[in-house]
C-alpha atoms as a PDB file:
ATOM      1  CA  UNK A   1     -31.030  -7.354 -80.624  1.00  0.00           C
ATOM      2  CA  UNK A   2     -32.603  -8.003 -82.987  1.00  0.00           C
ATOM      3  CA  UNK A   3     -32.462  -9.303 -86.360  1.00  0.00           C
ATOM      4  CA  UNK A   4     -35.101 -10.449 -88.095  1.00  0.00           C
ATOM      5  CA  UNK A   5     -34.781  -9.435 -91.609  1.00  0.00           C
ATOM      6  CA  UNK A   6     -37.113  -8.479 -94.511  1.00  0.00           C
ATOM      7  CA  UNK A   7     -36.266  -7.908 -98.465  1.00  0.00           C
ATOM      8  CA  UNK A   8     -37.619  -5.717-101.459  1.00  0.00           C
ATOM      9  CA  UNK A   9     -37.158  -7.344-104.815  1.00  0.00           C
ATOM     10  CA  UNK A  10     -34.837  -5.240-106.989  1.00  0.00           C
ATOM     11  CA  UNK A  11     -33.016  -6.384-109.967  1.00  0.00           C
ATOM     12  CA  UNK A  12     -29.151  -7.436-110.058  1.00  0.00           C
ATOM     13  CA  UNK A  13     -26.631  -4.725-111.029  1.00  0.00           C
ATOM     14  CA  UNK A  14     -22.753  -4.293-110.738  1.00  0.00           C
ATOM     15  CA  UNK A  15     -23.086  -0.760-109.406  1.00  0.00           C
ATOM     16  CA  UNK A  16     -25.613   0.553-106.963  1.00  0.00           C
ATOM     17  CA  UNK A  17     -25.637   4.267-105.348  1.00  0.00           C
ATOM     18  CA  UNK A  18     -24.115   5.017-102.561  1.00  0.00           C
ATOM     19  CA  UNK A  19     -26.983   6.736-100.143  1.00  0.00           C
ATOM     20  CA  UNK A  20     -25.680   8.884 -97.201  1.00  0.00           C
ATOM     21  CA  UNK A  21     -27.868  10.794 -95.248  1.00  0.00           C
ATOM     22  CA  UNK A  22     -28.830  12.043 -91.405  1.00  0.00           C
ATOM     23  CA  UNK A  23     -32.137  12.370 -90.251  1.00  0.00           C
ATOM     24  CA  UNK A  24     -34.439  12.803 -87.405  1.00  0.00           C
ATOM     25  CA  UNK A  25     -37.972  14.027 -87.654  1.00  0.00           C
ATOM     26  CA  UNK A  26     -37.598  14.620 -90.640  1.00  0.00           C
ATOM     27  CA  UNK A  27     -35.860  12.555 -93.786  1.00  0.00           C
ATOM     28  CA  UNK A  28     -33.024  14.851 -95.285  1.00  0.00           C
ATOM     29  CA  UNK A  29     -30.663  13.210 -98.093  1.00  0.00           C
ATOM     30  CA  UNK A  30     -27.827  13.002-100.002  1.00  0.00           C
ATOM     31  CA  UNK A  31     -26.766  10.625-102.862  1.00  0.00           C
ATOM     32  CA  UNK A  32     -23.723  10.764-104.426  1.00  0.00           C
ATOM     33  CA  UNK A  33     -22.724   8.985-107.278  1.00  0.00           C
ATOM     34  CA  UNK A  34     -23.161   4.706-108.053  1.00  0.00           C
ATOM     35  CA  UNK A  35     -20.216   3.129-106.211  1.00  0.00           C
ATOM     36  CA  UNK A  36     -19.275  -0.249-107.336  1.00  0.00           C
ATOM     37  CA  UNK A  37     -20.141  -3.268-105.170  1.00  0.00           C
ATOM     38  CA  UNK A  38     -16.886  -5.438-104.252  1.00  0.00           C
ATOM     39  CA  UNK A  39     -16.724  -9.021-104.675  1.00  0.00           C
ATOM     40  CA  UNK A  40     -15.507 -10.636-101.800  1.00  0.00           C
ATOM     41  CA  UNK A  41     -17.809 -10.929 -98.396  1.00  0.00           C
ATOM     42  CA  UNK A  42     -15.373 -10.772 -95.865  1.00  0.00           C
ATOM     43  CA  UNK A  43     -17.181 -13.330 -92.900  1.00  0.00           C
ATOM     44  CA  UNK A  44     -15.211 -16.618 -91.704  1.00  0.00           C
ATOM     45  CA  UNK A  45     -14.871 -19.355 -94.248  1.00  0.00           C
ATOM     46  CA  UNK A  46     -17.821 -21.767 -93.928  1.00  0.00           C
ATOM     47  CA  UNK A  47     -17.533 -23.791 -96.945  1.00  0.00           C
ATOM     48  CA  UNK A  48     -19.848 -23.829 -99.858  1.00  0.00           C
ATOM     49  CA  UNK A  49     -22.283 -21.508 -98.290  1.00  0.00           C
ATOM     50  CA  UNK A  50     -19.792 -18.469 -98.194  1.00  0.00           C
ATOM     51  CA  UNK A  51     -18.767 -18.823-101.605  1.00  0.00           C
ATOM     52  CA  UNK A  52     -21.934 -18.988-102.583  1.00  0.00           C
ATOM     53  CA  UNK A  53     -23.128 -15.890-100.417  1.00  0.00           C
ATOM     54  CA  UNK A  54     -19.705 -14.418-102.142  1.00  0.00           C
ATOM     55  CA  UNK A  55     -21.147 -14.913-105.567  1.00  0.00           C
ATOM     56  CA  UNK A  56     -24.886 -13.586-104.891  1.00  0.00           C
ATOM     57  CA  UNK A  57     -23.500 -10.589-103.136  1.00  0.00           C
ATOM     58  CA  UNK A  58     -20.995  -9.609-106.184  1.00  0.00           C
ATOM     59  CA  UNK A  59     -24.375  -8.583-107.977  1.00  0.00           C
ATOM     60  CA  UNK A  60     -26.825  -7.685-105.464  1.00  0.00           C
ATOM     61  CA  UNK A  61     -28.142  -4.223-103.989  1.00  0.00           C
ATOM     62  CA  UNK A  62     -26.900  -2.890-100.978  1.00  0.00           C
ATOM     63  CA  UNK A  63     -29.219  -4.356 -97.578  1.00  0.00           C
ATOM     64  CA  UNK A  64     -30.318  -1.732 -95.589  1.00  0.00           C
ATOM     65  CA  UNK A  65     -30.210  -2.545 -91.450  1.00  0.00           C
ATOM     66  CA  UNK A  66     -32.519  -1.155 -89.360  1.00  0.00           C
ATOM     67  CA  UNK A  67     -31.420  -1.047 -85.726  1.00  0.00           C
ATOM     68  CA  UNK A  68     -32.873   0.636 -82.222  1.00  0.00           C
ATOM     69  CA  UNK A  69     -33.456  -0.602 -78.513  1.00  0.00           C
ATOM     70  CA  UNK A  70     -36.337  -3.242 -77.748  1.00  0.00           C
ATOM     71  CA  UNK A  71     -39.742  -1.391 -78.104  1.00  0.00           C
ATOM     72  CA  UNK A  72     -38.693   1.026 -80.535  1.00  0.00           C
ATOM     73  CA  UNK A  73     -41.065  -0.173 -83.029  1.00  0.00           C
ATOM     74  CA  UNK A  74     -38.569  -1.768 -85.349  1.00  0.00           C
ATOM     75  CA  UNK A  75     -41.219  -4.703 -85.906  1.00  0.00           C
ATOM     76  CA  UNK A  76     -44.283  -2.440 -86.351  1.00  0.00           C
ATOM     77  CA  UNK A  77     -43.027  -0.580 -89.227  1.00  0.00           C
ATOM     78  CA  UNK A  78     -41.171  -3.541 -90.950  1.00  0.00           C
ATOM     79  CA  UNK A  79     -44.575  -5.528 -90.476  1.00  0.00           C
ATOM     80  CA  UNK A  80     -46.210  -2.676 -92.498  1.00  0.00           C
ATOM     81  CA  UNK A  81     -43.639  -2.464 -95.070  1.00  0.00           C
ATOM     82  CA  UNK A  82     -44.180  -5.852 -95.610  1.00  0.00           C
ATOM     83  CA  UNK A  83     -48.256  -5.208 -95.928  1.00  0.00           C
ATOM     84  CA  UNK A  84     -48.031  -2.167 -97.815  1.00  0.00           C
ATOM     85  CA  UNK A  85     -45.538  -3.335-100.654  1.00  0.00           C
ATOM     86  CA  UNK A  86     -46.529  -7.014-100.872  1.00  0.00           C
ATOM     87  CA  UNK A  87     -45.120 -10.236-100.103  1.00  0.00           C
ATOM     88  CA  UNK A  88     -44.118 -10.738-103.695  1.00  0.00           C
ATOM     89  CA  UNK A  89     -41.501  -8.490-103.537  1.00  0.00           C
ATOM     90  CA  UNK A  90     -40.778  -9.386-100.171  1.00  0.00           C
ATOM     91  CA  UNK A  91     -39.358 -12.083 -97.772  1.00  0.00           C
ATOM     92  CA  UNK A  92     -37.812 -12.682 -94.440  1.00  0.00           C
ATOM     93  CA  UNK A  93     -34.015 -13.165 -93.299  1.00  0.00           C
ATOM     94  CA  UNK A  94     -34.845 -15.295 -90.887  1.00  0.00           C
ATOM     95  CA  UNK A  95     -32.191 -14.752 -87.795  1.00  0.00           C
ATOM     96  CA  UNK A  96     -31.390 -17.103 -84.552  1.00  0.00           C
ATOM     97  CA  UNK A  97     -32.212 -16.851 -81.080  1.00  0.00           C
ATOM     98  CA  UNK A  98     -31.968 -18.504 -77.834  1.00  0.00           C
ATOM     99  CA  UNK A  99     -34.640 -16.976 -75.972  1.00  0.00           C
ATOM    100  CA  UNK A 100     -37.874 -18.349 -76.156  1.00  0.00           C
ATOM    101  CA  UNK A 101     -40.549 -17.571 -78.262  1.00  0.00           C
ATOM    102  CA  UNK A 102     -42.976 -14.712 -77.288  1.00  0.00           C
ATOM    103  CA  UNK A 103     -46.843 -15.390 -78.248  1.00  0.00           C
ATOM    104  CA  UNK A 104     -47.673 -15.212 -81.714  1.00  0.00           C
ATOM    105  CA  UNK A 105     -44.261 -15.957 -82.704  1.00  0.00           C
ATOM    106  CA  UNK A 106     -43.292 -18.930 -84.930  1.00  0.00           C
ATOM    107  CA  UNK A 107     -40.223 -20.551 -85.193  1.00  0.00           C
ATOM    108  CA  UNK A 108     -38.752 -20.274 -88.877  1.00  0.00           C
ATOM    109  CA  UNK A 109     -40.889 -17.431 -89.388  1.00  0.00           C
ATOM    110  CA  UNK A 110     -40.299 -14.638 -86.904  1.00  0.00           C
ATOM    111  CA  UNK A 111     -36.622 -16.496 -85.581  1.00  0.00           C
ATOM    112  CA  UNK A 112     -34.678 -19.783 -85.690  1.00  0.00           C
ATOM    113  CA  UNK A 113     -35.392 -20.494 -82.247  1.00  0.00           C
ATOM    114  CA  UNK A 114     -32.426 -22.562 -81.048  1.00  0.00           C
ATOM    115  CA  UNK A 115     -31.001 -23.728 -77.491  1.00  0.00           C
ATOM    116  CA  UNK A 116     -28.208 -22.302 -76.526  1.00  0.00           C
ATOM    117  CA  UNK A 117     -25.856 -25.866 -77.176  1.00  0.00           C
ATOM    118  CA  UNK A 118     -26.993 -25.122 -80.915  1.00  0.00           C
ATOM    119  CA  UNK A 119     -26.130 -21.570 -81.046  1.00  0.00           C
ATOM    120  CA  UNK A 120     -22.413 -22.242 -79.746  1.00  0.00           C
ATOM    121  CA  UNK A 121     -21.947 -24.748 -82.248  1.00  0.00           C
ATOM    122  CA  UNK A 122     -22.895 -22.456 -85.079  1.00  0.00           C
ATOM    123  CA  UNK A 123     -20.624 -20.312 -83.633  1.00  0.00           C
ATOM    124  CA  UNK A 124     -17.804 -22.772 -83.803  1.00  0.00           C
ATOM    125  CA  UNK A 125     -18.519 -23.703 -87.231  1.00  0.00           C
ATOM    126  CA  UNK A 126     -18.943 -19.885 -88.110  1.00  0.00           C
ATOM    127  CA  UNK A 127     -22.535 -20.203 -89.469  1.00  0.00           C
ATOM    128  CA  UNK A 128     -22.863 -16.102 -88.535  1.00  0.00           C
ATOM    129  CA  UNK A 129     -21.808 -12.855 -90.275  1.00  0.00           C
ATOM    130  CA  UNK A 130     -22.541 -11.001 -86.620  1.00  0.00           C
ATOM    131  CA  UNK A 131     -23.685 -12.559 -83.596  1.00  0.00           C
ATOM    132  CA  UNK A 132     -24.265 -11.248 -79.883  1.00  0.00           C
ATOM    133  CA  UNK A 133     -25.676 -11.022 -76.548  1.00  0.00           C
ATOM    134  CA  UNK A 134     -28.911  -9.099 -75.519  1.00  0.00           C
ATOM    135  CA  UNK A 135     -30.506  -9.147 -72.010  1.00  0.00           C
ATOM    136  CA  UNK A 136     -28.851 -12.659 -71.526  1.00  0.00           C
ATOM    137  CA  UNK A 137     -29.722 -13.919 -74.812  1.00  0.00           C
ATOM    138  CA  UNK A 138     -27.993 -14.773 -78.060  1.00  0.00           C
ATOM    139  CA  UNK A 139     -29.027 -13.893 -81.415  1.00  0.00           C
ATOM    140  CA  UNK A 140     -27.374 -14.150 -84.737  1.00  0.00           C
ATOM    141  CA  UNK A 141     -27.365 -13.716 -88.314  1.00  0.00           C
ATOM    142  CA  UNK A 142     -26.467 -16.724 -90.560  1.00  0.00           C
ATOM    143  CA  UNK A 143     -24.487 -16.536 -93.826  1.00  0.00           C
ATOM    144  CA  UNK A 144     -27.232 -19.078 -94.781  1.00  0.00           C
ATOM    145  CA  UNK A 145     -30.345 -16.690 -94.050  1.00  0.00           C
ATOM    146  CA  UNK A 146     -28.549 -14.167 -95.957  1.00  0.00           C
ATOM    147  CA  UNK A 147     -27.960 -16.559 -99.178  1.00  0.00           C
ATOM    148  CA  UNK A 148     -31.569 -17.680 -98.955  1.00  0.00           C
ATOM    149  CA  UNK A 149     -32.834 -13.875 -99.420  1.00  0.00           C
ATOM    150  CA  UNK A 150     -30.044 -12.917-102.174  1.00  0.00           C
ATOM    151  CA  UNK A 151     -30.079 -15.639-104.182  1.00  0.00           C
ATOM    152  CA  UNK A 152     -33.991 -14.942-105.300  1.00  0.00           C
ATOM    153  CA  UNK A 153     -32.855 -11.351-106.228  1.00  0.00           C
ATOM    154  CA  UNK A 154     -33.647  -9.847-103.226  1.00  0.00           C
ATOM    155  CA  UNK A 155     -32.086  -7.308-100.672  1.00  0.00           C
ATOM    156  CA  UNK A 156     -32.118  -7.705 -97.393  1.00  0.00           C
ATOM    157  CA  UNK A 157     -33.808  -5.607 -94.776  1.00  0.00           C
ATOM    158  CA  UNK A 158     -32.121  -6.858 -91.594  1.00  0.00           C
ATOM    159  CA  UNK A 159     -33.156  -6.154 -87.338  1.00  0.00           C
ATOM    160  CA  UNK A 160     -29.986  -6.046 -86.021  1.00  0.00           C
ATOM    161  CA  UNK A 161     -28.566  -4.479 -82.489  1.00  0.00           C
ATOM    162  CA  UNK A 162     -25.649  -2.420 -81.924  1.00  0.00           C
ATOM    163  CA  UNK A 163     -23.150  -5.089 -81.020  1.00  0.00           C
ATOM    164  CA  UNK A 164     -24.814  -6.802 -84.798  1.00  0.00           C
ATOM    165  CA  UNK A 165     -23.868  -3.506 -86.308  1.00  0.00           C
ATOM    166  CA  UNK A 166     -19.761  -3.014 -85.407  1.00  0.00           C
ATOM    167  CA  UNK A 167     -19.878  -6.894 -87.237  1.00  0.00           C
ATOM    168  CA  UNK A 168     -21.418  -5.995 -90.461  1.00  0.00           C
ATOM    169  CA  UNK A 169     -20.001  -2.963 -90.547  1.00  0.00           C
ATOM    170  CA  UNK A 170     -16.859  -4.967 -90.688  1.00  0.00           C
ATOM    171  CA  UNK A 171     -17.974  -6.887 -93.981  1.00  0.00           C
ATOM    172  CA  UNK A 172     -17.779  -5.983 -97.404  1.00  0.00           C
ATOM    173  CA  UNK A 173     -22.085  -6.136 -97.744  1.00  0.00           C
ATOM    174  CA  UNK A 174     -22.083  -2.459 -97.352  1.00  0.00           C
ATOM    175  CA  UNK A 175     -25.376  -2.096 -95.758  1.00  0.00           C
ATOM    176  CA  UNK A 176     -27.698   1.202 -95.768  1.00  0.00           C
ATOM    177  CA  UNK A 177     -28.154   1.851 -91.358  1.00  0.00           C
ATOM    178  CA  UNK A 178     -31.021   3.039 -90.192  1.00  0.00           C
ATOM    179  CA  UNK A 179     -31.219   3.852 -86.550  1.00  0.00           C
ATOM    180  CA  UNK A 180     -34.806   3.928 -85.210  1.00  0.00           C
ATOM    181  CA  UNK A 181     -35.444   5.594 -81.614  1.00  0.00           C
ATOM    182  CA  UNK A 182     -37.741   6.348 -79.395  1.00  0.00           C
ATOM    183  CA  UNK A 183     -38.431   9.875 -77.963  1.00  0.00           C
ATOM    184  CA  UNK A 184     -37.007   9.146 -74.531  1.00  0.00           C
ATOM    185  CA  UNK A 185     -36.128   5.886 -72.163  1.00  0.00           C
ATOM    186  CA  UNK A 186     -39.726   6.963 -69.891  1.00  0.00           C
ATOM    187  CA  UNK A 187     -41.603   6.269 -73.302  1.00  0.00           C
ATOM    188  CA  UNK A 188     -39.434   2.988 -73.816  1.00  0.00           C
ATOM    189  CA  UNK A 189     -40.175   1.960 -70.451  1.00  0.00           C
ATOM    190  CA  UNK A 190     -43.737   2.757 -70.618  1.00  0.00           C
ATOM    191  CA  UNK A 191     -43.781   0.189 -74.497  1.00  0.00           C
ATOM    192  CA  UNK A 192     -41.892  -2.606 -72.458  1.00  0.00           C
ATOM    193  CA  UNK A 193     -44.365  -2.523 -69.860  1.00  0.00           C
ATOM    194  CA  UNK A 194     -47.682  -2.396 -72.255  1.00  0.00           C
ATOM    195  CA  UNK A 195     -46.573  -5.821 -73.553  1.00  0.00           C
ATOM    196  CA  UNK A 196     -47.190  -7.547 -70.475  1.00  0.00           C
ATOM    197  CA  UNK A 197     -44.704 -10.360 -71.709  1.00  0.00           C
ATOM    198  CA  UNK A 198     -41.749  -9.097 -69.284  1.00  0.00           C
ATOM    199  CA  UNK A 199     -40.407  -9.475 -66.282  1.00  0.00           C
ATOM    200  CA  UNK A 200     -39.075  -7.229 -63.820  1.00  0.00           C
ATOM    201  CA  UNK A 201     -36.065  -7.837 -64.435  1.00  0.00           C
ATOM    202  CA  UNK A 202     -36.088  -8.335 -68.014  1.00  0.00           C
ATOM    203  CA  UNK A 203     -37.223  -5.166 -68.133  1.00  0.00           C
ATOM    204  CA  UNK A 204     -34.747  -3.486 -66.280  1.00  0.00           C
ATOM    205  CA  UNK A 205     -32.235  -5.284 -68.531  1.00  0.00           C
ATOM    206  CA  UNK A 206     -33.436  -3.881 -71.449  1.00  0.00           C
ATOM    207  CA  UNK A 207     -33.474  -0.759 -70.257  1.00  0.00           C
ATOM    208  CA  UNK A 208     -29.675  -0.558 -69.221  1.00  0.00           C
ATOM    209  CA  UNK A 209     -29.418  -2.091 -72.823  1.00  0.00           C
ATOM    210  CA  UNK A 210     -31.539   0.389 -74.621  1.00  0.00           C
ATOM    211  CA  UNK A 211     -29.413   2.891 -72.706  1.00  0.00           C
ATOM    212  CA  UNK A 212     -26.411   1.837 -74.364  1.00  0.00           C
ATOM    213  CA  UNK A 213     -27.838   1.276 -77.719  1.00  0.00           C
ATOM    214  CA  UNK A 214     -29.239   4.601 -77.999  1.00  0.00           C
ATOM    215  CA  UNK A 215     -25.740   6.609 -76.997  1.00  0.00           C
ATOM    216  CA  UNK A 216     -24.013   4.564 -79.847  1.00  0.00           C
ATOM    217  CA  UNK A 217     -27.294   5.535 -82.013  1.00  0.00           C
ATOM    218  CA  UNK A 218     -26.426   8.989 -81.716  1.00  0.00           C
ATOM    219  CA  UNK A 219     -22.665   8.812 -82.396  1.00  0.00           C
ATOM    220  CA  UNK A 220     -21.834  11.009 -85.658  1.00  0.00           C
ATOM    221  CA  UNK A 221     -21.055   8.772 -88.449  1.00  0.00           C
ATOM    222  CA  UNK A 222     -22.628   5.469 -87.068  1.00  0.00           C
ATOM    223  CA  UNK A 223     -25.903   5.525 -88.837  1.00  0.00           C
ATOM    224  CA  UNK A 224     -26.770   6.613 -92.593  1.00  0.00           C
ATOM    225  CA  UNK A 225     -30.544   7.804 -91.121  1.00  0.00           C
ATOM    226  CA  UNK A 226     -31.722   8.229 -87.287  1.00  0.00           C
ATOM    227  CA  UNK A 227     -35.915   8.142 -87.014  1.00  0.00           C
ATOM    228  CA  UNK A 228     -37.508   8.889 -83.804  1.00  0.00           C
ATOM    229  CA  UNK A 229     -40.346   7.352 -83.679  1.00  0.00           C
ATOM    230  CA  UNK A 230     -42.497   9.480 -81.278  1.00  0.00           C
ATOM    231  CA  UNK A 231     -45.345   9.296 -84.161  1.00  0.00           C
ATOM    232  CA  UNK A 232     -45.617   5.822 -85.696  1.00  0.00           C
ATOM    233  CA  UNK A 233     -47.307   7.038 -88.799  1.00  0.00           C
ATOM    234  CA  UNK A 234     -45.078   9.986 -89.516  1.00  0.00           C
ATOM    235  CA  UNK A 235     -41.722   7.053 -88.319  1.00  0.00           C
ATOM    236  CA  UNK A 236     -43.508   4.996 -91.030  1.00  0.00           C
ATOM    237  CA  UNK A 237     -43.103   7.621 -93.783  1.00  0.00           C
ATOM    238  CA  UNK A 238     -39.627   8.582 -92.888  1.00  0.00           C
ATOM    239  CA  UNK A 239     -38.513   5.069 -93.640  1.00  0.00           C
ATOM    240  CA  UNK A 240     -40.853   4.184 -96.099  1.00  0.00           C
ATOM    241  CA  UNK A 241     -39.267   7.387 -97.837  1.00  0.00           C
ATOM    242  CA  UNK A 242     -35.526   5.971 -97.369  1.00  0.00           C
ATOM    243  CA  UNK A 243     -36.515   2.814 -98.555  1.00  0.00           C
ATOM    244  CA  UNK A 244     -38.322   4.201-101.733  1.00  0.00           C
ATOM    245  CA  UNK A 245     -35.119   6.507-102.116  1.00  0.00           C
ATOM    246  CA  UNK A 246     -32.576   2.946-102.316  1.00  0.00           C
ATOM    247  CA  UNK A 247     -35.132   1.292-104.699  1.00  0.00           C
ATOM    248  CA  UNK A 248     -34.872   4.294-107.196  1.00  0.00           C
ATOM    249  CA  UNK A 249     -31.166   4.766-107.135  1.00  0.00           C
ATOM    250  CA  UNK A 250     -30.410   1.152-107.999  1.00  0.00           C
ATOM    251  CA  UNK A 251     -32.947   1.058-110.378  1.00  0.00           C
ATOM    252  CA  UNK A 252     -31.090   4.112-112.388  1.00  0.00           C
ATOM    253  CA  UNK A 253     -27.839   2.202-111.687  1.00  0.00           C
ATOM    254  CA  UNK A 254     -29.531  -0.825-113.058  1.00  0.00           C
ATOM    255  CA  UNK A 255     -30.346   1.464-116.437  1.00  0.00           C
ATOM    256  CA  UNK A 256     -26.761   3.026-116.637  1.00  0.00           C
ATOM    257  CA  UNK A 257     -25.268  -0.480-115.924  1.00  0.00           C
ATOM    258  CA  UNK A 258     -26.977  -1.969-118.749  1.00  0.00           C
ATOM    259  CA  UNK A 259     -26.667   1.278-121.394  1.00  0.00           C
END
């Protein structure tokens, strides 16, 4: 999977455009008109935490997901966002994981790194919008991460897998999904393998995964966008473009909201 999630800072409307689109190497659009946000988020009961994710989500933007196989590039380009935009209008949705962490990684920063005795028990006391399994590991979204992000104004930019995506999709947060691809499993393969942080057989687990991911990628009415990213720079400006796009729209919703 998977999630780790970044925000842009917009302000709080009722309404926000609805943004449906395809795209591949290059970004085509279209927007129809501001559809209204509802007010319930439809994840398991857990207490104060989902009423108050409830609440926050009533008047917040639309997250946008990006999703795509292990070595697409997924952390490159949300790493850049984050540098080229500015970590004042930005912030992390920090997800959970029970694989260990890979060097450079910090836990609370890049992932909750939990055992796997913590993750069930968040799981019984349905702590997670979406939740699943990747190459043997389990990684999950909390309501709480969520509320942390939305409650300072900000929307969401979340990392989440296939299996992540048929959950939210199954909420009432409405999410923008971007799929992000690369050109072919050989160049996947040959990204895995430049890391040098893999084993044999992790690898060949994420490759039967990315497999999998990518065939759902490409199913018609999945994803609002699909990027390949054979080019990182030109990857980066498709989805720096989309992400400009959903920033505009709900700032003229914002405007008409409040006319």
């Amino acid at each position: 999977m998977h999630v780790r999630g970044t925000v842009l800072m917009l302000k709080t409307t009722q309404h926000v455009p609805r943004l449906v689109s395809r795209a591949s190497s290059t970004v085509m659009s279209v927007y129809s008109a501001p559809t209204p946000i509802t007010t319930n988020f439809h994840v398991p009961s857990a207490g104060m935490a989902t009423a108050a994710v409830a609440r926050v989500v009533e008047k917040t933007p639309r997250p946008v997901v990006l999703s795509g196989p292990s070595g697409c590039g997924k952390s490159t380009l949300i790493n850049r966002l984050i540098n080229e935009i500015g970590k004042d209008k930005l912030g992390f949705s920090v997800s959970h994981t029970t694989r260990g962490p890979r060097p450079g990684e910090k836990d609370t920063v890049d992932y909750h790194f939990v055992t796997r005795e913590e993750f069930e028990k968040a799981i019984e006391d349905k702590e997670f919008v979406e939740h699943a399994i990747f190459s043997g590991n389990r990684y999950g979204t909390s309501k709480k991460a969520i509320l942390d992000v939305l409650q300072h104004g900000k929307l969401c930019l979340l990392d989440i897998d296939s299996q992540g995506v048929k959950s939210i999709k199954g909420t009432d947060l409405n999410p923008v999904l971007v799929f992000i691809k690369p050109p072919s499993l050989e160049v996947l393969e040959m990204r895995l393998r430049s890391r040098g942080t893999e084993t044999e057989e992790a690898i060949q687990k994420r490759l039967a995964t990315a497999g999998t991911e990518m065939e759902f990628g490409n199913t018609p009415g999945v994803y609002d966008h699909i990027i390949i990213n054979d080019d990182l720079e030109v990857a980066y400006k498709q989805l720096k473009s989309i992400i400009d796009q959903v920033m505009r729209d709900n700032s003229a919703s914002i405007k008409e909201g409040s006319s």
